[in-house]
C-alpha atoms as a PDB file:
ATOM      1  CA  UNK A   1      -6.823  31.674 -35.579  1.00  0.00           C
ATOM      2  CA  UNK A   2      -9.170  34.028 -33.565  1.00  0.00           C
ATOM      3  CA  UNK A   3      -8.140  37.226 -31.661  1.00  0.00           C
ATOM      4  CA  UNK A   4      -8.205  34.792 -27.915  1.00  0.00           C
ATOM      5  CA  UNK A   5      -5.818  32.650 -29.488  1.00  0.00           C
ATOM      6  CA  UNK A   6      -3.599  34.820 -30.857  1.00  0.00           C
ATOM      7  CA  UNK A   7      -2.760  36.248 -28.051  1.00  0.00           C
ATOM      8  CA  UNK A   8      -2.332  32.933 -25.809  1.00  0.00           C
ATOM      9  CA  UNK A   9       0.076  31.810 -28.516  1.00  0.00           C
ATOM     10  CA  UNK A  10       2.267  35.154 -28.689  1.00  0.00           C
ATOM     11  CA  UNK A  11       2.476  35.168 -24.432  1.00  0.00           C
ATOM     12  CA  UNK A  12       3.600  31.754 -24.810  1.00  0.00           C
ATOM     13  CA  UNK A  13       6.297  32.393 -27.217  1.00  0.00           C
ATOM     14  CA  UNK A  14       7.253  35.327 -25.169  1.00  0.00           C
ATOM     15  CA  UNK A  15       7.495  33.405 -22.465  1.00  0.00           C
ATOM     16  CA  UNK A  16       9.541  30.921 -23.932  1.00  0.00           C
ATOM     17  CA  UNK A  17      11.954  32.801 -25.423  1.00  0.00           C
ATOM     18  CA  UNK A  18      12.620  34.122 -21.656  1.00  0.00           C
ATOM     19  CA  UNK A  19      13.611  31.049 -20.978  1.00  0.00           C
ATOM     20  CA  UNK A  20      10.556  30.929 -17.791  1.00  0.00           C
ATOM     21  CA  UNK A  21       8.261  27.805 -18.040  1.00  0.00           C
ATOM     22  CA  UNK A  22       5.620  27.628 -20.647  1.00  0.00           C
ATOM     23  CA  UNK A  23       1.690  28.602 -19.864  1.00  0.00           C
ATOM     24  CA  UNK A  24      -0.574  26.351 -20.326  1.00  0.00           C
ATOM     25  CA  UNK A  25      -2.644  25.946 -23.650  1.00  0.00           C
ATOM     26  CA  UNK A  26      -6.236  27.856 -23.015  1.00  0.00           C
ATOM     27  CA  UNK A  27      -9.629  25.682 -22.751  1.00  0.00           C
ATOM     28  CA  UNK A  28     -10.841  24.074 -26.059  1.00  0.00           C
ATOM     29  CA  UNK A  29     -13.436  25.963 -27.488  1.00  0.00           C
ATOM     30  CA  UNK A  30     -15.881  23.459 -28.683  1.00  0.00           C
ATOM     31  CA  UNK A  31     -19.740  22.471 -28.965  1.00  0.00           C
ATOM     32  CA  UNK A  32     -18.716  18.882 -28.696  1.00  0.00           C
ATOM     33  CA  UNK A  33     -17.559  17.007 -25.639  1.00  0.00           C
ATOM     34  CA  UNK A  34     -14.390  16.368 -24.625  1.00  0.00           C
ATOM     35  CA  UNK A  35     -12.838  14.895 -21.565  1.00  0.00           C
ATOM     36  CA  UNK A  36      -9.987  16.849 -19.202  1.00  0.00           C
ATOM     37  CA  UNK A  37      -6.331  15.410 -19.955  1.00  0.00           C
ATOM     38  CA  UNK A  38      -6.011  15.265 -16.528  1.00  0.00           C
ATOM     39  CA  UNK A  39      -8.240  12.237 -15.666  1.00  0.00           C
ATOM     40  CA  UNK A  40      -6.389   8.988 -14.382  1.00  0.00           C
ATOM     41  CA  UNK A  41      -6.093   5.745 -15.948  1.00  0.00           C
ATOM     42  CA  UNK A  42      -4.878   3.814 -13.294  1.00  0.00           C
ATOM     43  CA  UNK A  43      -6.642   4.114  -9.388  1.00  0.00           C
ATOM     44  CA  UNK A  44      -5.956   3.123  -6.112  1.00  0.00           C
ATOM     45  CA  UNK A  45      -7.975   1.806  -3.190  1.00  0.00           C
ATOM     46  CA  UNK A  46      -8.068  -0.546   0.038  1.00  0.00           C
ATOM     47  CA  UNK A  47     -10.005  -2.863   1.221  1.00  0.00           C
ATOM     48  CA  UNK A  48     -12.381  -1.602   3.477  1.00  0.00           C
ATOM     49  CA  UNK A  49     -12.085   1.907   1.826  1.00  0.00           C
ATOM     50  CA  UNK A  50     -14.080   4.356   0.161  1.00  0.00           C
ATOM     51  CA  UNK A  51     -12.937   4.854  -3.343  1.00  0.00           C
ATOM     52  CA  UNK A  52     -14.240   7.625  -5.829  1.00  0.00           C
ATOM     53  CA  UNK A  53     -13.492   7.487  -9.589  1.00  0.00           C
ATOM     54  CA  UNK A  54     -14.071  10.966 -11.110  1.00  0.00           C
ATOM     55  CA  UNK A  55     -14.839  11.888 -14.845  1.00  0.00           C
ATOM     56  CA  UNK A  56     -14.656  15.561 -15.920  1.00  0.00           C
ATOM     57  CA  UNK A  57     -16.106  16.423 -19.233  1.00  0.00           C
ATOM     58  CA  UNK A  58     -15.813  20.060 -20.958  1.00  0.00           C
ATOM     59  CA  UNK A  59     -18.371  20.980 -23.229  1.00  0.00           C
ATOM     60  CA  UNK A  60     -21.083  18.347 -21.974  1.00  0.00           C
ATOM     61  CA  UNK A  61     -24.131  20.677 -23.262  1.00  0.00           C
ATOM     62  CA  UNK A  62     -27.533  18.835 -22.960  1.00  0.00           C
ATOM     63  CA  UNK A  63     -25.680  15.224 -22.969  1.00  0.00           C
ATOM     64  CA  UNK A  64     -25.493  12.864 -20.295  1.00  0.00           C
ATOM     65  CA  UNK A  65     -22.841  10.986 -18.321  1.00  0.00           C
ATOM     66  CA  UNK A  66     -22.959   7.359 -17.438  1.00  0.00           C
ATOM     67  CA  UNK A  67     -20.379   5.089 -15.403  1.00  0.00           C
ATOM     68  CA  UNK A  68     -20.268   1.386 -16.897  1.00  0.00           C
ATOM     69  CA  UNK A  69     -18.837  -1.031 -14.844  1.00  0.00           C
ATOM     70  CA  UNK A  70     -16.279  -3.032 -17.228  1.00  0.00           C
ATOM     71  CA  UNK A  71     -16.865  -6.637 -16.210  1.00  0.00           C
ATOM     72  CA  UNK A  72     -20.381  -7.198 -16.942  1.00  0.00           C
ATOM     73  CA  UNK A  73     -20.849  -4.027 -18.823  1.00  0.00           C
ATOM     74  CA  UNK A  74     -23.534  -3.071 -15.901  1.00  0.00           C
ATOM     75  CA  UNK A  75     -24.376   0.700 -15.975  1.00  0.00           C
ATOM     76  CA  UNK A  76     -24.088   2.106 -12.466  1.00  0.00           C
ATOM     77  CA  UNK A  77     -25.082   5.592 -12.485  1.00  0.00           C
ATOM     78  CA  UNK A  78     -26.545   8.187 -15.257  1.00  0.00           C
ATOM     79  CA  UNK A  79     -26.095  11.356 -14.752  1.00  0.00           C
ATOM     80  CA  UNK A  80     -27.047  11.891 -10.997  1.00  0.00           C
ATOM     81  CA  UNK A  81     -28.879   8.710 -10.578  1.00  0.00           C
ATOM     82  CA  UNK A  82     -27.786   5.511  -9.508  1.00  0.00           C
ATOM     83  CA  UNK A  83     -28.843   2.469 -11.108  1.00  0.00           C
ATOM     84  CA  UNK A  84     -27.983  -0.649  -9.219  1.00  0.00           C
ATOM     85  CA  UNK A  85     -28.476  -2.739  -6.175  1.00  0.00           C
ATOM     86  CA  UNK A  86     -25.921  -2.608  -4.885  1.00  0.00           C
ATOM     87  CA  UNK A  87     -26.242   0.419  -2.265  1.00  0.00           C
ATOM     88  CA  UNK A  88     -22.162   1.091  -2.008  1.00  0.00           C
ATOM     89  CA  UNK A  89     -22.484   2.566  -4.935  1.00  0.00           C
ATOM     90  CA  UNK A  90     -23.216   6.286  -5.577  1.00  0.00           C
ATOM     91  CA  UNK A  91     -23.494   8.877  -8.691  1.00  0.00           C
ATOM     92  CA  UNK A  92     -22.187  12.532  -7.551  1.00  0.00           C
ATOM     93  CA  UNK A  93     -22.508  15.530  -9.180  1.00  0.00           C
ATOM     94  CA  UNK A  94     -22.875  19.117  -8.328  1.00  0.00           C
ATOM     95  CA  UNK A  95     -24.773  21.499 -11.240  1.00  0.00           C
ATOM     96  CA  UNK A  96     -22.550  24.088 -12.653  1.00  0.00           C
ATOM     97  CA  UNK A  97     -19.124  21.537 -12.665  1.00  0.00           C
ATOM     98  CA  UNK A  98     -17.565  19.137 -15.283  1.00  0.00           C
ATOM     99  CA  UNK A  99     -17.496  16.670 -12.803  1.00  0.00           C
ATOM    100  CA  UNK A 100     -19.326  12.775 -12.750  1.00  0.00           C
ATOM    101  CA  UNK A 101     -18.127  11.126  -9.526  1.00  0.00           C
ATOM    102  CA  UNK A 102     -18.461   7.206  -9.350  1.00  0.00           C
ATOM    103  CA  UNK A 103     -18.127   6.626  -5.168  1.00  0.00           C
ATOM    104  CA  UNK A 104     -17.848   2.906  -3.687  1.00  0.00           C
ATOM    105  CA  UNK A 105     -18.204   2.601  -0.778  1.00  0.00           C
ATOM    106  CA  UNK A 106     -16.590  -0.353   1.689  1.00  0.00           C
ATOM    107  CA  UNK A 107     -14.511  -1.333  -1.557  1.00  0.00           C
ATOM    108  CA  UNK A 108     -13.675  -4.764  -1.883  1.00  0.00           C
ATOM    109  CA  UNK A 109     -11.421  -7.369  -3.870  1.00  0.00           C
ATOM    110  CA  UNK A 110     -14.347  -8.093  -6.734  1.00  0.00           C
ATOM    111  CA  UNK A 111     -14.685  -3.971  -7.289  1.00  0.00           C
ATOM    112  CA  UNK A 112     -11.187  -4.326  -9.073  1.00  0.00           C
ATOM    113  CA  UNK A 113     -11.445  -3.605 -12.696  1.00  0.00           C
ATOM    114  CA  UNK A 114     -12.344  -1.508 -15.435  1.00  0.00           C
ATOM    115  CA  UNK A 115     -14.663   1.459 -15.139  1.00  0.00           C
ATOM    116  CA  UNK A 116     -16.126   2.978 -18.277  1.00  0.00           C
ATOM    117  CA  UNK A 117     -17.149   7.168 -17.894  1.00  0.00           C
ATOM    118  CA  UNK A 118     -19.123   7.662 -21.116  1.00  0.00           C
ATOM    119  CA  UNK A 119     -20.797  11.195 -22.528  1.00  0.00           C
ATOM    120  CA  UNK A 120     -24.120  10.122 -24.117  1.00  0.00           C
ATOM    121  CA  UNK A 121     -22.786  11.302 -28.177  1.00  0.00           C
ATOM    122  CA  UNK A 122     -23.703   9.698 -31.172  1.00  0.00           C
ATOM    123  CA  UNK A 123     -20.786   7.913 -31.118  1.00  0.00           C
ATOM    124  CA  UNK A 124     -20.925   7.362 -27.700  1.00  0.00           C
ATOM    125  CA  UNK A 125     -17.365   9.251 -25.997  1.00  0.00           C
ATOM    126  CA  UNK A 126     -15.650   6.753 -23.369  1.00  0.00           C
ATOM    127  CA  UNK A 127     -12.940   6.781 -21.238  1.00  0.00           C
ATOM    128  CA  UNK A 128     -11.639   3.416 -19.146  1.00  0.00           C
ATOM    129  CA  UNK A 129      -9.924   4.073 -15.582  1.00  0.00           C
ATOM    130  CA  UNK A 130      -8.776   1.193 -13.787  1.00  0.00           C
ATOM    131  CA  UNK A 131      -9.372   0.495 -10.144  1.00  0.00           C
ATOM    132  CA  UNK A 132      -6.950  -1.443  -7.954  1.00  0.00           C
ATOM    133  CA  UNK A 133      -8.118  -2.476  -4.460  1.00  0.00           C
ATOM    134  CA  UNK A 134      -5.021  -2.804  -2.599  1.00  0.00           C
ATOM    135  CA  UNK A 135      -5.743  -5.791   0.494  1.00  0.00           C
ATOM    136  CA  UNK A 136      -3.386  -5.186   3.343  1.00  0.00           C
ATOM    137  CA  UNK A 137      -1.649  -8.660   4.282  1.00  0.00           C
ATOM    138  CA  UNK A 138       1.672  -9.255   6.616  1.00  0.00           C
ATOM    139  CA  UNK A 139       4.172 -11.977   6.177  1.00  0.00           C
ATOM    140  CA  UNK A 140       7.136 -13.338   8.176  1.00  0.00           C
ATOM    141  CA  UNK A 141      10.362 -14.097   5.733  1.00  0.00           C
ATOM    142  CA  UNK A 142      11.141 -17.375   6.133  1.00  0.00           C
ATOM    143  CA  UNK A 143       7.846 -18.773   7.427  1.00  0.00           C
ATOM    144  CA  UNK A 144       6.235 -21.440   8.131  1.00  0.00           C
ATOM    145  CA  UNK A 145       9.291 -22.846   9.585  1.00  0.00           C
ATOM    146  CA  UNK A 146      12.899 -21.209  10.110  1.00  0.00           C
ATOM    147  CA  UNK A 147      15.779 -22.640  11.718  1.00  0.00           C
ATOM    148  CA  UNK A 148      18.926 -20.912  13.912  1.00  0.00           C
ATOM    149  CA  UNK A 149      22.113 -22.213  15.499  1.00  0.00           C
ATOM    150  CA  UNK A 150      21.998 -22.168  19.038  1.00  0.00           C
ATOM    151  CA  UNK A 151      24.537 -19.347  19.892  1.00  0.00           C
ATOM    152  CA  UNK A 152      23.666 -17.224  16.724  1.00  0.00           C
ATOM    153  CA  UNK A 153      21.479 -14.261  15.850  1.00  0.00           C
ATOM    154  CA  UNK A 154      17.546 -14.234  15.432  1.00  0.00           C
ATOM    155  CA  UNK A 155      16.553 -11.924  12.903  1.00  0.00           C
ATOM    156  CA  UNK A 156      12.288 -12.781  12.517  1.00  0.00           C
ATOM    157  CA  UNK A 157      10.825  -9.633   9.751  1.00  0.00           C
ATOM    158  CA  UNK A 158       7.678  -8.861   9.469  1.00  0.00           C
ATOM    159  CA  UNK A 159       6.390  -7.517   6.311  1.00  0.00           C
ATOM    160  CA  UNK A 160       2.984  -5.485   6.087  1.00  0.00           C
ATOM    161  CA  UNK A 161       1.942  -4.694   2.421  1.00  0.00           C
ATOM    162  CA  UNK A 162      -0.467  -2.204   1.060  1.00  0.00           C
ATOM    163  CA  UNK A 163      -1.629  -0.360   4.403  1.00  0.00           C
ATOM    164  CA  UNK A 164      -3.616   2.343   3.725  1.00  0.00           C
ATOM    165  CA  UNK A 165      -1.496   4.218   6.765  1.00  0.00           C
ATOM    166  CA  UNK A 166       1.180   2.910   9.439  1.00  0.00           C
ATOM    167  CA  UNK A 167       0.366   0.859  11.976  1.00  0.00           C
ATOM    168  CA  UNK A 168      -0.001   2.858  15.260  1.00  0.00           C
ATOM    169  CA  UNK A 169       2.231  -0.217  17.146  1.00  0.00           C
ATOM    170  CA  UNK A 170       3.558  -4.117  15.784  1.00  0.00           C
ATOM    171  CA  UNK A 171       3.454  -6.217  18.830  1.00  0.00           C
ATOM    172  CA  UNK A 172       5.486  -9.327  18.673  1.00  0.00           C
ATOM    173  CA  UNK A 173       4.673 -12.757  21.276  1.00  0.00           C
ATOM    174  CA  UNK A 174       6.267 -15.568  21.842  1.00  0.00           C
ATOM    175  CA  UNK A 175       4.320 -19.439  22.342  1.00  0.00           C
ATOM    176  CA  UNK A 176       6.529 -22.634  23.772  1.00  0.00           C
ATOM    177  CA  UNK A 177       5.210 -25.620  25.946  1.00  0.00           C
ATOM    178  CA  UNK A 178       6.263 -23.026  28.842  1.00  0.00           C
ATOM    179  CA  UNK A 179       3.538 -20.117  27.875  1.00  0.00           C
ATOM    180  CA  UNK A 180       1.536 -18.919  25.428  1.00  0.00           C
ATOM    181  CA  UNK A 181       1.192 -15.696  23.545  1.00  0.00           C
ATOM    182  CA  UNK A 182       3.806 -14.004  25.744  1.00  0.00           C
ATOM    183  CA  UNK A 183       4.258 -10.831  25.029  1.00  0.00           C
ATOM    184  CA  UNK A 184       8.006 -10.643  23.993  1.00  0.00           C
ATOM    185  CA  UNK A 185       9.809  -8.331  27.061  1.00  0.00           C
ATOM    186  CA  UNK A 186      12.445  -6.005  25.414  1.00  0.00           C
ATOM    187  CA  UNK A 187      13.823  -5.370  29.270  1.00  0.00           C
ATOM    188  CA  UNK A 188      13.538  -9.146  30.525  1.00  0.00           C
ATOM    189  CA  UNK A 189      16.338 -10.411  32.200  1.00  0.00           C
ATOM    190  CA  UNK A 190      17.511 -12.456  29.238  1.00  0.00           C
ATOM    191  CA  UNK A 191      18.592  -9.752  27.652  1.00  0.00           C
ATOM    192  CA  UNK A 192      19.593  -9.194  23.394  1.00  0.00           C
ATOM    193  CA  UNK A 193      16.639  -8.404  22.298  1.00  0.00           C
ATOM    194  CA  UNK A 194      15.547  -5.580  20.625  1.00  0.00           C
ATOM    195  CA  UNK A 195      12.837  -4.481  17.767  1.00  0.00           C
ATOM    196  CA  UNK A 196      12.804  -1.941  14.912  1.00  0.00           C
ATOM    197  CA  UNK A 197      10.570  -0.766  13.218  1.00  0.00           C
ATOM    198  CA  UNK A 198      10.565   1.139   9.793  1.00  0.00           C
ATOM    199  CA  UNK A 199       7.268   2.371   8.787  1.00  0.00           C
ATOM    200  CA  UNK A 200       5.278   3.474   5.644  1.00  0.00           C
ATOM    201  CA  UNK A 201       2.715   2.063   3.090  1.00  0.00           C
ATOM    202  CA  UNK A 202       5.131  -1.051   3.607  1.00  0.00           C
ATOM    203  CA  UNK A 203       6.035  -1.714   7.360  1.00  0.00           C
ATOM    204  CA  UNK A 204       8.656  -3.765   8.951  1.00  0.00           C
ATOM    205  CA  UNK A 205       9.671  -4.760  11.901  1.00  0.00           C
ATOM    206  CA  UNK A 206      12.467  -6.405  12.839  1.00  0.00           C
ATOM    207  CA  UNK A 207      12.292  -8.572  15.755  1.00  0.00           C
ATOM    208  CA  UNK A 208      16.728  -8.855  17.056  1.00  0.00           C
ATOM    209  CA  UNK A 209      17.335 -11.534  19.333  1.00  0.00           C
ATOM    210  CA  UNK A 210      21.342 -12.169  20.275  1.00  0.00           C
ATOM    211  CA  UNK A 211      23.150 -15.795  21.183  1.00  0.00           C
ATOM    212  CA  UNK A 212      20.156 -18.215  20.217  1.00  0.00           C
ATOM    213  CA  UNK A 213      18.612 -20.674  23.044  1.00  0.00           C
ATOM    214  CA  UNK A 214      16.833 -23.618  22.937  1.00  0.00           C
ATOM    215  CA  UNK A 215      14.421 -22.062  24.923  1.00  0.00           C
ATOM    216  CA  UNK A 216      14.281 -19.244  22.525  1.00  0.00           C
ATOM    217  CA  UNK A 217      12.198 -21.717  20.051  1.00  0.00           C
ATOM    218  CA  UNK A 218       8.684 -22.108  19.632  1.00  0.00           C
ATOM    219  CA  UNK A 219       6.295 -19.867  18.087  1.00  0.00           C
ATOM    220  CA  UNK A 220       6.671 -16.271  17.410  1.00  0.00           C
ATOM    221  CA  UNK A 221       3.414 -13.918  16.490  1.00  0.00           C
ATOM    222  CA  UNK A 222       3.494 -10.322  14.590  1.00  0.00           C
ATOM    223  CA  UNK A 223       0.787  -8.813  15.702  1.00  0.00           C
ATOM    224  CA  UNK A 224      -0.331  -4.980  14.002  1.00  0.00           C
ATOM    225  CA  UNK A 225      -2.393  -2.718  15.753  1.00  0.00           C
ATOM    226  CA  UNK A 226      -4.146  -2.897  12.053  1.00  0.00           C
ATOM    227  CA  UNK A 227      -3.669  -6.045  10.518  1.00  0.00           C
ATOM    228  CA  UNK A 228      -4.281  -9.784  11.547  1.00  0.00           C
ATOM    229  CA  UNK A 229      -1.551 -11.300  13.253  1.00  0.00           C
ATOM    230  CA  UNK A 230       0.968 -13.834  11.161  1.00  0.00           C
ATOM    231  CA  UNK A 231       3.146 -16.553  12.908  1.00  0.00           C
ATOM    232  CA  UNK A 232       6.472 -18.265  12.176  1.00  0.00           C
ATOM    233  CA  UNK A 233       7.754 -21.419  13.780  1.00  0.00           C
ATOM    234  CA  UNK A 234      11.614 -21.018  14.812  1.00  0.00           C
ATOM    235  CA  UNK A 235      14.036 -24.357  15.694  1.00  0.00           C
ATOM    236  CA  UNK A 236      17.079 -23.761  17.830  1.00  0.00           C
ATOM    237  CA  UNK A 237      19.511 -26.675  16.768  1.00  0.00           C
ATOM    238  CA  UNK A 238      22.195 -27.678  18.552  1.00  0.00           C
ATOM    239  CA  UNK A 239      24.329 -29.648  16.155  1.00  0.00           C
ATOM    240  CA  UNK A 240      26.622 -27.551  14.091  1.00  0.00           C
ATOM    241  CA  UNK A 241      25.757 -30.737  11.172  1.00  0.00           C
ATOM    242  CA  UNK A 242      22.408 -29.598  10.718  1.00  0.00           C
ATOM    243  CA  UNK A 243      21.923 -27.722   7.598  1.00  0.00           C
ATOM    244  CA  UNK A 244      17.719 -27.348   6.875  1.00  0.00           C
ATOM    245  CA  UNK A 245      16.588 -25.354   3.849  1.00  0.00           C
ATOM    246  CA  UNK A 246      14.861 -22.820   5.743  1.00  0.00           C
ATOM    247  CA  UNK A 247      18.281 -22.112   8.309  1.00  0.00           C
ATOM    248  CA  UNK A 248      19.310 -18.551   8.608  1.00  0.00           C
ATOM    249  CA  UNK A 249      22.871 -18.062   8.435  1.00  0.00           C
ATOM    250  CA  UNK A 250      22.677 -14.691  10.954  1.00  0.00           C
ATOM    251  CA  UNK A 251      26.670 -14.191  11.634  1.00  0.00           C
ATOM    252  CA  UNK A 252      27.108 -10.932  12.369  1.00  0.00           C
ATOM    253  CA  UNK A 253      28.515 -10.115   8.731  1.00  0.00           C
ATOM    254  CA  UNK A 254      25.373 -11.912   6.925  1.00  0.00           C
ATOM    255  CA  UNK A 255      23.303  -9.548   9.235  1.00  0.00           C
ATOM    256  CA  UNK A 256      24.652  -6.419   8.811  1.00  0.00           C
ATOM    257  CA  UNK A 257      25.158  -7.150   4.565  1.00  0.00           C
ATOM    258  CA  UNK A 258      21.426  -8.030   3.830  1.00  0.00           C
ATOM    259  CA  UNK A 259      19.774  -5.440   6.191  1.00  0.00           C
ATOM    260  CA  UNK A 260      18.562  -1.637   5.978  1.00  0.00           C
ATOM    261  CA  UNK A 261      21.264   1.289   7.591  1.00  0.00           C
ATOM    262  CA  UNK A 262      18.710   1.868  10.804  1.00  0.00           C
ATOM    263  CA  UNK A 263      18.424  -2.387  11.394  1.00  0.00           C
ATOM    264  CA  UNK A 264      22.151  -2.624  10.763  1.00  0.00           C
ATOM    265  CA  UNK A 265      22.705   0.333  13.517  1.00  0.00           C
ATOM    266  CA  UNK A 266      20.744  -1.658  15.502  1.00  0.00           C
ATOM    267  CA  UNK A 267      22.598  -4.949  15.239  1.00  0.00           C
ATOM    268  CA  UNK A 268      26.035  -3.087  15.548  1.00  0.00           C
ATOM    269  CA  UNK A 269      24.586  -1.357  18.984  1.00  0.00           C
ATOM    270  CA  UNK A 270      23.355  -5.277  20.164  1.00  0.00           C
ATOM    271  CA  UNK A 271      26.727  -7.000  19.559  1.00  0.00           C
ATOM    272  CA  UNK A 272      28.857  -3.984  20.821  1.00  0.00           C
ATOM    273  CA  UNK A 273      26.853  -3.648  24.447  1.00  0.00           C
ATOM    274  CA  UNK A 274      25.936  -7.548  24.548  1.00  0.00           C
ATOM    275  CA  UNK A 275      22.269  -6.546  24.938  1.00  0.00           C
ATOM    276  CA  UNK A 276      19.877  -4.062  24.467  1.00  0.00           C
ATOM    277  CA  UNK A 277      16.298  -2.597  26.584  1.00  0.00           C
ATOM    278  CA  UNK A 278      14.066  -2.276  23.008  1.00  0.00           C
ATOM    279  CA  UNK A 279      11.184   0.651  24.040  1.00  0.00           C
END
């Protein structure tokens, strides 16, 4: 054990003993490459996106470092050069850092997969990271087709999946033999209605519409200020003997059991006053 060591290894028992959190271990010292134990094996990108997979190697000396794309084992950059086609992708490197950066740019769907960073040893060294390319998509529960009892609650959700960020607005409109693509009023005259949104890397908005109408069916249209627009068909039936699969069963108590705290507010505010202005 040389002098260096020695001394990392009695501060760290020191420290220990103090009962204060543990330094780190100092640098490998090495002539052969190694790669940092802080890489990631697992990545994340959108659609759309740029995406940058980074390799950092200690001890590199006069060897080189490749990125292999796992699929069809094409190699995609060495060292600072880039070696395909396909212009979206770039090598990066600055001189004097550990660091091989793999950028894609505009990443899509078929960019999902394995990526290989290997140091140009005899063995060859490799590490695998795996990229995910995350495509954003919205759903309405219940689609294509739900069904209410005229006289109960509408509950239509919206679900937005893998956004890179929040949508800046969700826009909801309405399509019957009477219009098309209305724009859903939260202050019309009708009355009941309300929206809610909760937003993050998954979105939803809940579109609250009181005492079901006939003319309350039709189509209905969530439309994200970043996302395409999804639709769900909704059937007012009259008949109390009308049971379809897709029926919700919105009582008030079904609501307010199978909802989050801020919808559930929501609902308890609409069936106290009667009817709500949504903003």
């Amino acid at each position: 054990m040389d002098l260096l060591t020695q001394v990392y290894f009695s501060i760290a028992v020191l420290t220990l003993t103090r009962g204060e959190r543990l330094i780190p271990p100092p640098p490998l010292i090495t002539d052969q490459p190694y790669f940092d134990s802080s890489m990631l094996v697992n990545q994340t990108a959108h659609v759309g996106r740029q995406a940058e997979l980074h390799c950092r190697v200690h001890s590199i000396g006069n060897r080189t470092v490749s990125w292999i794309r796992g699929r069809d084992l094409r190699i995609l950059t060495v060292g600072r050069y880039t070696y395909t086609t396909d212009l979206r992708y770039e090598a990066l490197h600055q001189n004097g850092t550990n660091q091989w950066t793999l950028r894609i740019r505009s990443a899509q769907p078929r960019d999902q997969g394995t990526y290989e960073c290997q140091v140009s040893t005899k063995p060859v060294k490799t590490f695998n990271t795996f990229l995910r390319v995350l495509e954003p998509r919205g759903e309405i529960l219940g689609s294509p087709d739900l069904y209410v009892q005229k006289g109960s609650m509408i509950n239509l959700t919206c679900v937005l999946h893998d956004l890179p960020e929040p949508p800046r607005y969700v826009r909801w409109y309405h399509s019957n033999k009477h219009h098309s693509n209305k724009n859903i009023s939260y202050s019309s005259s009708r009355g009941g209605v309300s929206l809610i949104v909760e937003k993050g890397p998954t979105t939803i908005s809940h579109l609250l519409i009181t005492s079901a109408r006939v003319e309350d069916k039709g189509v209905y249209t969530c439309a994200p200020s970043n996302l395409n627009s999804t639709s769900v068909t909704l059937h007012v039936l009259n008949g109390k003997g009308e049971h379809p699969a897709a029926m919700q069963t919105n009582s008030a108590a079904a609501v307010l059991g199978s909802v989050s705290l801020l919808l559930a507010a929501a609902v308890a505010r609409i069936l106290c006053q009667g009817w709500v202005h949504g903003t």
